[in-house]
N, C-alpha and C. Protein backbone atom coordinates (compact mmCIF):
# COMPACT_ATOMS: atom_id res chain seq x y z
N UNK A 1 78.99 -1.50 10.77
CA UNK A 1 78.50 -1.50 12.14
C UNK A 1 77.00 -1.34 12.13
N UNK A 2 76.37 -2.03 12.91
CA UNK A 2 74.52 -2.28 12.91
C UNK A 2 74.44 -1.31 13.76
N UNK A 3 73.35 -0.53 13.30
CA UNK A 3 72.59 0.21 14.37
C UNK A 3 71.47 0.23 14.35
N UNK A 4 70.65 0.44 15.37
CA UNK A 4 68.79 0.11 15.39
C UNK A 4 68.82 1.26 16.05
N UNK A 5 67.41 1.89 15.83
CA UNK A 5 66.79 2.91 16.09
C UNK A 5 64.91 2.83 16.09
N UNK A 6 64.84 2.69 17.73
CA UNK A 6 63.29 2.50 18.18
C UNK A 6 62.78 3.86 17.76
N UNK A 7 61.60 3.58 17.70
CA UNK A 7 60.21 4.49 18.21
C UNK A 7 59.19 3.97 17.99
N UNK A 8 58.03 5.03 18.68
CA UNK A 8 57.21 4.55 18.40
C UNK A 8 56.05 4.20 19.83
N UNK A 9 57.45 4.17 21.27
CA UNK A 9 56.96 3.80 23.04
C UNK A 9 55.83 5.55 23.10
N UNK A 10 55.04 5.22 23.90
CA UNK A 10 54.00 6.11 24.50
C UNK A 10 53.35 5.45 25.81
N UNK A 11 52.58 6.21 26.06
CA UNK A 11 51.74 6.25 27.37
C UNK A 11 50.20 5.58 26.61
N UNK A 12 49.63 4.11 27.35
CA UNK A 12 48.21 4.24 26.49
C UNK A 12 47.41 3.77 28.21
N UNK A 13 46.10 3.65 27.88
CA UNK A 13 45.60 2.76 28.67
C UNK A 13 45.13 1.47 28.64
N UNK A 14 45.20 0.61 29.39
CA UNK A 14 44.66 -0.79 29.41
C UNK A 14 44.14 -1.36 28.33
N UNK A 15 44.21 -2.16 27.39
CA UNK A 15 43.25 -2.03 26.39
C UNK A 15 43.62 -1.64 24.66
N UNK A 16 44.78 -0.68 25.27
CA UNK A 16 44.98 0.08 23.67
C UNK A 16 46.07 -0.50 23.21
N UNK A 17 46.48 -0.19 22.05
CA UNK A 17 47.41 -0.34 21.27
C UNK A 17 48.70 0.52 20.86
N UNK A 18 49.77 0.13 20.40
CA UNK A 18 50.91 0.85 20.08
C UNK A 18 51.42 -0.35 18.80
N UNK A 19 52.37 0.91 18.26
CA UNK A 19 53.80 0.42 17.19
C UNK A 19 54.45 0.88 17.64
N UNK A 20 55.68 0.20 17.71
CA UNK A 20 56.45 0.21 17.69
C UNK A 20 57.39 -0.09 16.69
N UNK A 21 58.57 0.61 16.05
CA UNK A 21 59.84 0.42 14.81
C UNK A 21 61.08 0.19 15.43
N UNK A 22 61.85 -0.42 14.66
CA UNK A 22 63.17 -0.57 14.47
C UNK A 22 63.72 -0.31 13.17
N UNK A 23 64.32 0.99 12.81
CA UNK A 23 65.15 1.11 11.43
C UNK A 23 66.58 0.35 11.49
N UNK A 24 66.78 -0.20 10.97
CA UNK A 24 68.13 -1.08 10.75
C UNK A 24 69.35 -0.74 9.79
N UNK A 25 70.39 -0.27 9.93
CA UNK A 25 70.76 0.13 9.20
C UNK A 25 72.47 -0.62 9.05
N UNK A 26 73.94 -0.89 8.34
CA UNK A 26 74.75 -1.37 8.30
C UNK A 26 74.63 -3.00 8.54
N UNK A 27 74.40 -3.35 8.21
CA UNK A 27 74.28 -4.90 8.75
C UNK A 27 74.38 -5.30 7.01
N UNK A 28 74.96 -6.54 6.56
CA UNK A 28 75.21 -7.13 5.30
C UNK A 28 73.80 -7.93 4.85
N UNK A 29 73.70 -8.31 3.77
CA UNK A 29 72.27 -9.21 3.11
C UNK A 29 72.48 -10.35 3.22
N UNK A 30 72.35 -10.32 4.76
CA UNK A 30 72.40 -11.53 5.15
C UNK A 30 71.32 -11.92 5.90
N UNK A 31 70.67 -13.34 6.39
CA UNK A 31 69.60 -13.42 7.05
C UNK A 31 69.70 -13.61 8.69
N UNK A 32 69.39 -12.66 9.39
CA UNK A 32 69.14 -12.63 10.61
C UNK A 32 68.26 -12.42 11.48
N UNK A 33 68.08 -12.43 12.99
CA UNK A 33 67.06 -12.33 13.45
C UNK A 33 66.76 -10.98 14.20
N UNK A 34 65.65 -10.27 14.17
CA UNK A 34 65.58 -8.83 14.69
C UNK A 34 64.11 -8.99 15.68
N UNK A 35 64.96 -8.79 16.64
CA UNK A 35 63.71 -9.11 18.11
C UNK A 35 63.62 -7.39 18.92
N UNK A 36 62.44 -8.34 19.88
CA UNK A 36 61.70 -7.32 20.50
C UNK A 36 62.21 -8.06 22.53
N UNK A 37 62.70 -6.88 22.70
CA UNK A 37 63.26 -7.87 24.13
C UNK A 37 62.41 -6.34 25.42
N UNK A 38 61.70 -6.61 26.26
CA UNK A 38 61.52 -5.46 26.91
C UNK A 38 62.04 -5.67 28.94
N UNK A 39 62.33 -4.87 29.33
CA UNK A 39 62.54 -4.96 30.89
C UNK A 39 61.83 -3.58 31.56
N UNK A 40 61.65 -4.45 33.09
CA UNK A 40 60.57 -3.40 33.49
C UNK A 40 61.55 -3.34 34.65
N UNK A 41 61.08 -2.33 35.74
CA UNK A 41 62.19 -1.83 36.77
C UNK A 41 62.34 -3.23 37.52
N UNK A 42 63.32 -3.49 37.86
CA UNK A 42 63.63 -4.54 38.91
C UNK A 42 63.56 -5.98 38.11
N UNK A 43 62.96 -5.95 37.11
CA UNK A 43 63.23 -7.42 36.42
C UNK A 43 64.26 -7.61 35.19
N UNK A 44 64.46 -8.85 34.95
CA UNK A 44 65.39 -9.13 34.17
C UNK A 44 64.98 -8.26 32.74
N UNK A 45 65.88 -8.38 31.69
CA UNK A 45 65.04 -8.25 30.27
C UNK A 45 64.49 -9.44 29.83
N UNK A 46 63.61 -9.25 28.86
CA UNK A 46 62.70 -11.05 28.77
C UNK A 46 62.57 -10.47 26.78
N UNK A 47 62.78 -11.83 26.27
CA UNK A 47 62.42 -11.49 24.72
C UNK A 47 60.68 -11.28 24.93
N UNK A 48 60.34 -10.34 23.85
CA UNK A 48 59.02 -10.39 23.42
C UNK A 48 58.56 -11.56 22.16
N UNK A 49 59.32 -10.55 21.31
CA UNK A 49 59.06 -11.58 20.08
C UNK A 49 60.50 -11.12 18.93
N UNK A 50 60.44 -12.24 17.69
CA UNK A 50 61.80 -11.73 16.91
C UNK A 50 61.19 -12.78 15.95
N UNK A 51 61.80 -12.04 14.51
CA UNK A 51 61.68 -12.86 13.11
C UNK A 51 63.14 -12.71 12.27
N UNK A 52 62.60 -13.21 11.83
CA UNK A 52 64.09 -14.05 10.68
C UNK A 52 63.71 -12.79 9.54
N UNK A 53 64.96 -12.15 9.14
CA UNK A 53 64.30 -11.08 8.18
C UNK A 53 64.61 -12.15 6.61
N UNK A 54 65.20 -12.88 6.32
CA UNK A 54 65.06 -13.62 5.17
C UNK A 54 63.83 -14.48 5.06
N UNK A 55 63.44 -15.37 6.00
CA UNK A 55 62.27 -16.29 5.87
C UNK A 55 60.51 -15.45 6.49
N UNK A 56 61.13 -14.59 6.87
CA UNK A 56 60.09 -13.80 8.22
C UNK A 56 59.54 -15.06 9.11
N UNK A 57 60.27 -16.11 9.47
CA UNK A 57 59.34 -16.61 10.49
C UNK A 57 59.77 -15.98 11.75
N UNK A 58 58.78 -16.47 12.68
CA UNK A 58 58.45 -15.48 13.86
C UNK A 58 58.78 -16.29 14.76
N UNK A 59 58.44 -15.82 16.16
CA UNK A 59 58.44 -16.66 17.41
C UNK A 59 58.03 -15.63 18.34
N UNK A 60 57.38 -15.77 19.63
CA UNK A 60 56.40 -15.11 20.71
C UNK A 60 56.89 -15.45 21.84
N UNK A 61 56.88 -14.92 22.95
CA UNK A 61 56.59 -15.11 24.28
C UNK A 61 55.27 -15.38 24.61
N UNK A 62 55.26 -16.57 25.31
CA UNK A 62 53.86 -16.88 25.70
C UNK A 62 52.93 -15.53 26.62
N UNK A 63 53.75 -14.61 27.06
CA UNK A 63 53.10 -13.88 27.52
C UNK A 63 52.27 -12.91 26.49
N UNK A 64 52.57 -12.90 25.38
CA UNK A 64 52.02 -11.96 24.27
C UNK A 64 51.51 -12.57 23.27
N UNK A 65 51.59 -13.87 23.12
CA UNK A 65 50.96 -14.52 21.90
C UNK A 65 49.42 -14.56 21.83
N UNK A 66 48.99 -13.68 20.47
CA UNK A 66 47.66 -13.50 19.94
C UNK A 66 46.94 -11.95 20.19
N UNK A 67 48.26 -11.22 20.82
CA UNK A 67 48.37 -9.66 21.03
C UNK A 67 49.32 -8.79 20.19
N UNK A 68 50.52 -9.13 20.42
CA UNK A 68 51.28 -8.70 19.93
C UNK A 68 51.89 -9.39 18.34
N UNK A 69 52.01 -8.51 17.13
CA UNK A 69 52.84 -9.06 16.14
C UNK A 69 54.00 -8.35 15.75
N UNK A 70 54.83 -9.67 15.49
CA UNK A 70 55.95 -8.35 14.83
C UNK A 70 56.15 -8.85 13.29
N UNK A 71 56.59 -8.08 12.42
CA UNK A 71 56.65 -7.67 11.00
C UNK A 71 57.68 -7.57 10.89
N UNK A 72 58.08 -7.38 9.48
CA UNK A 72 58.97 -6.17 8.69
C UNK A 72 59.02 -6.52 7.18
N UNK A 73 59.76 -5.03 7.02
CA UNK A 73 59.57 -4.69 6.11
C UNK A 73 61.06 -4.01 5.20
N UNK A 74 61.19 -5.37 4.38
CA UNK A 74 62.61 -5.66 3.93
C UNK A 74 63.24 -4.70 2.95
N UNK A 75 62.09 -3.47 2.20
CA UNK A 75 62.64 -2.66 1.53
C UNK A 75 63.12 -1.25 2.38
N UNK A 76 62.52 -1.19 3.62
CA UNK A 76 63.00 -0.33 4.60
C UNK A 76 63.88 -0.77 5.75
N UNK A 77 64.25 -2.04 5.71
CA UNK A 77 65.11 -2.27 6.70
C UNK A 77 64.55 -2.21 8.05
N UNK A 78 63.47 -2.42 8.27
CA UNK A 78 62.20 -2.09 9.87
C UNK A 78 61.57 -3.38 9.63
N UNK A 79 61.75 -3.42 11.13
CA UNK A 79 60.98 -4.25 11.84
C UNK A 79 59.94 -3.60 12.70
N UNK A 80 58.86 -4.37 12.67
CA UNK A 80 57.68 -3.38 13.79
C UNK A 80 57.13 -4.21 14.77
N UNK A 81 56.52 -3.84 15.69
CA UNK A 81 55.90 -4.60 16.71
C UNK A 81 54.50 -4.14 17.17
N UNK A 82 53.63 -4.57 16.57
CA UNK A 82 52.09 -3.59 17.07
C UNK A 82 51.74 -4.97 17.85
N UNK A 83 51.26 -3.29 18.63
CA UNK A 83 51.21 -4.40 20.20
C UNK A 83 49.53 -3.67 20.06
N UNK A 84 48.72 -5.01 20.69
CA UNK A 84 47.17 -4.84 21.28
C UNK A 84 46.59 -5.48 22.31
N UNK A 85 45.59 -4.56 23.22
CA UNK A 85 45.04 -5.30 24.82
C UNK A 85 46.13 -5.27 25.75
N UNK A 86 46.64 -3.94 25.51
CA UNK A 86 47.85 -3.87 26.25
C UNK A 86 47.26 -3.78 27.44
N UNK A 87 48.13 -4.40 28.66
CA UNK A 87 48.22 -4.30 29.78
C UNK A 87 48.82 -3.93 30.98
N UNK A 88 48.99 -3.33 32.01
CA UNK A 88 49.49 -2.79 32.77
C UNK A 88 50.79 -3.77 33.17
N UNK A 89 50.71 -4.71 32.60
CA UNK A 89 52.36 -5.93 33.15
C UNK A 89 52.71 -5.84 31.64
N UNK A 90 52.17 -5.31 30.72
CA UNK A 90 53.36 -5.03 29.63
C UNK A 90 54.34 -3.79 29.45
N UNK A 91 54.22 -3.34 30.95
CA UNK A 91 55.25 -1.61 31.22
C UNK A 91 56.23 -2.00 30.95
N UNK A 92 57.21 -1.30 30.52
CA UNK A 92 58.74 -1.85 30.32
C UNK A 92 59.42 -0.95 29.07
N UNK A 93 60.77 -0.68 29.39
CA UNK A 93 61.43 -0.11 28.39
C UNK A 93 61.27 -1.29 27.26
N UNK A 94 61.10 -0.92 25.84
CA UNK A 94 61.51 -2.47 25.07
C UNK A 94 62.25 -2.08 24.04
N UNK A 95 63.38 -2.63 23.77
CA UNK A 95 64.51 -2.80 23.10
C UNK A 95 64.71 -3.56 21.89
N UNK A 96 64.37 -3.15 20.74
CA UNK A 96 64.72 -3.63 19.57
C UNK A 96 66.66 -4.09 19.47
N UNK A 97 66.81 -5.43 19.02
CA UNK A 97 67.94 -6.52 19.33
C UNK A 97 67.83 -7.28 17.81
N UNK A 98 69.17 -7.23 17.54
CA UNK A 98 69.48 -8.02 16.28
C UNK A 98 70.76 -8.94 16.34
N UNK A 99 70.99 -10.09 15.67
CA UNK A 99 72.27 -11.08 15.37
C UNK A 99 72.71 -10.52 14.44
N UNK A 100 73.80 -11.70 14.37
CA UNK A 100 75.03 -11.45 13.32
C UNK A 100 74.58 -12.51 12.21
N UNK A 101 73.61 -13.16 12.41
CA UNK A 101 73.65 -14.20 11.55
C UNK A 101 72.49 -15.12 11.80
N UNK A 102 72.60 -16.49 12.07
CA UNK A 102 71.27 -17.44 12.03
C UNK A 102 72.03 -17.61 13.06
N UNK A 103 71.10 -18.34 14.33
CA UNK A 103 70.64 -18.79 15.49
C UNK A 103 70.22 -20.15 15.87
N UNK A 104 71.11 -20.74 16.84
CA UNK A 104 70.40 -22.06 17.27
C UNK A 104 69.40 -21.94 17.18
N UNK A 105 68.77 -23.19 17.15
CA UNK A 105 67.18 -23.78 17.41
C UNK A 105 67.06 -23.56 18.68
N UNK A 106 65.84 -22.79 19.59
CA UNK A 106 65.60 -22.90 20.74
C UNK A 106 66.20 -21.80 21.24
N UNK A 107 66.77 -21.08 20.80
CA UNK A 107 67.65 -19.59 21.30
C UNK A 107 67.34 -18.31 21.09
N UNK A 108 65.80 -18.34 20.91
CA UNK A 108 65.56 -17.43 19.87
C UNK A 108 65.46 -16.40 20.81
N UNK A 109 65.35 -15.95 22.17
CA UNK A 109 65.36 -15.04 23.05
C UNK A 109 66.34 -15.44 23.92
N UNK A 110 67.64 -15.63 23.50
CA UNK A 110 68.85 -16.05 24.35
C UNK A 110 69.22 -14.49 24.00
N UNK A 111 69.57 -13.58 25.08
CA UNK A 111 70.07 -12.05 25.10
C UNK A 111 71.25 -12.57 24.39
N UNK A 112 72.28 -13.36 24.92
CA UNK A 112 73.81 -13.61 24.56
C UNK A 112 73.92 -13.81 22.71
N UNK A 113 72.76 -14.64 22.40
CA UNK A 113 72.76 -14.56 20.65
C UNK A 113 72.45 -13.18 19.73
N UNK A 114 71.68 -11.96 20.28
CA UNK A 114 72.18 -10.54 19.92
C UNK A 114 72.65 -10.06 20.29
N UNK A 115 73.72 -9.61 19.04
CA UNK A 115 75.17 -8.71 19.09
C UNK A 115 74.58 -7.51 18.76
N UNK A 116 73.31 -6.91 18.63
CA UNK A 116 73.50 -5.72 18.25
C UNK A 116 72.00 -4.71 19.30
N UNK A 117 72.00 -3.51 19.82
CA UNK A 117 71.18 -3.36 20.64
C UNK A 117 70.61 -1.57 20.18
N UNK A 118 69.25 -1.83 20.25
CA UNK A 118 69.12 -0.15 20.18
C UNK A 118 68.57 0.29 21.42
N UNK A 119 68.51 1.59 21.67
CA UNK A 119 68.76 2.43 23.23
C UNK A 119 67.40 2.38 23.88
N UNK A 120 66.28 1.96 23.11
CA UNK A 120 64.97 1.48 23.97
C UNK A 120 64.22 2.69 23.65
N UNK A 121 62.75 2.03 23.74
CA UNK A 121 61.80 3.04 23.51
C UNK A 121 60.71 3.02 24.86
N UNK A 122 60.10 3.62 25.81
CA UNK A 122 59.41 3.64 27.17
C UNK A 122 57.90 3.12 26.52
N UNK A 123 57.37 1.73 26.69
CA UNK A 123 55.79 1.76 27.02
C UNK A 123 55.39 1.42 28.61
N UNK A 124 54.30 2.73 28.17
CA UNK A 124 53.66 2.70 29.59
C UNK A 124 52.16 2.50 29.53
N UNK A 125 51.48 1.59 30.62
CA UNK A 125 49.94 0.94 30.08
C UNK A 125 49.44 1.40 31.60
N UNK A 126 48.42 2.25 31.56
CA UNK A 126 48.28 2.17 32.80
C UNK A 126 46.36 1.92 32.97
């Protein structure tokens, strides 16, 4: 059974930066994808970003591309997300999200393609 475990959410201002982790733990050596999905009060959840932990390729939300990266790091089982020039519309609980496996083309922030969810970490940008 997969379990993820955030940290890493804080309070910054306009401007600053955060990490964010995901420890990963039960899941087989297999290659899958481990994303960054965040929701703010009243809106949907929206992917941030997510990589392939076998190939590490990546993929972005246009809302964060050339701010935010995400990583990992395959001898710890973490994925990270350092976020920079944060902004007051990047508030939102954000939720580290993993598959069971490889992923259509084009799905890469389809909620329905991760089966696995951790309990969220709070960033707040004010």
């Amino acid at each position: 059974h997969v379990q993820l475990v955030e940290s890493g959410g804080g309070s910054v201002p306009a401007g600053g930066s955060l990490r964010l982790s995901c420890a990963a733990s039960g899941y087989s050596d297999r290659d899958i994808w481990m994303g960054w999905f965040r929701q703010a009060p009243g809106k949907e959840r929206e992917g941030v970003a997510t990589i392939s932990t076998d190939w590490g390729s990546t993929r972005y939300a246009d809302s964060v591309k050339g701010r935010f990266t995400i990583s990992r790091d395959p001898a710890k089982n973490t994925v990270y997300l350092q976020m920079n020039s944060l902004k007051p519309e990047d508030t939102a609980m954000y939720y580290c999200a993993a598959t069971s496996g490889e992923i259509r083309y084009g799905t890469w922030f389809d909620r329905a393609e991760y089966n696995y969810w951790g309990q969220g970490t709070q960033v707040t940008v004010s």
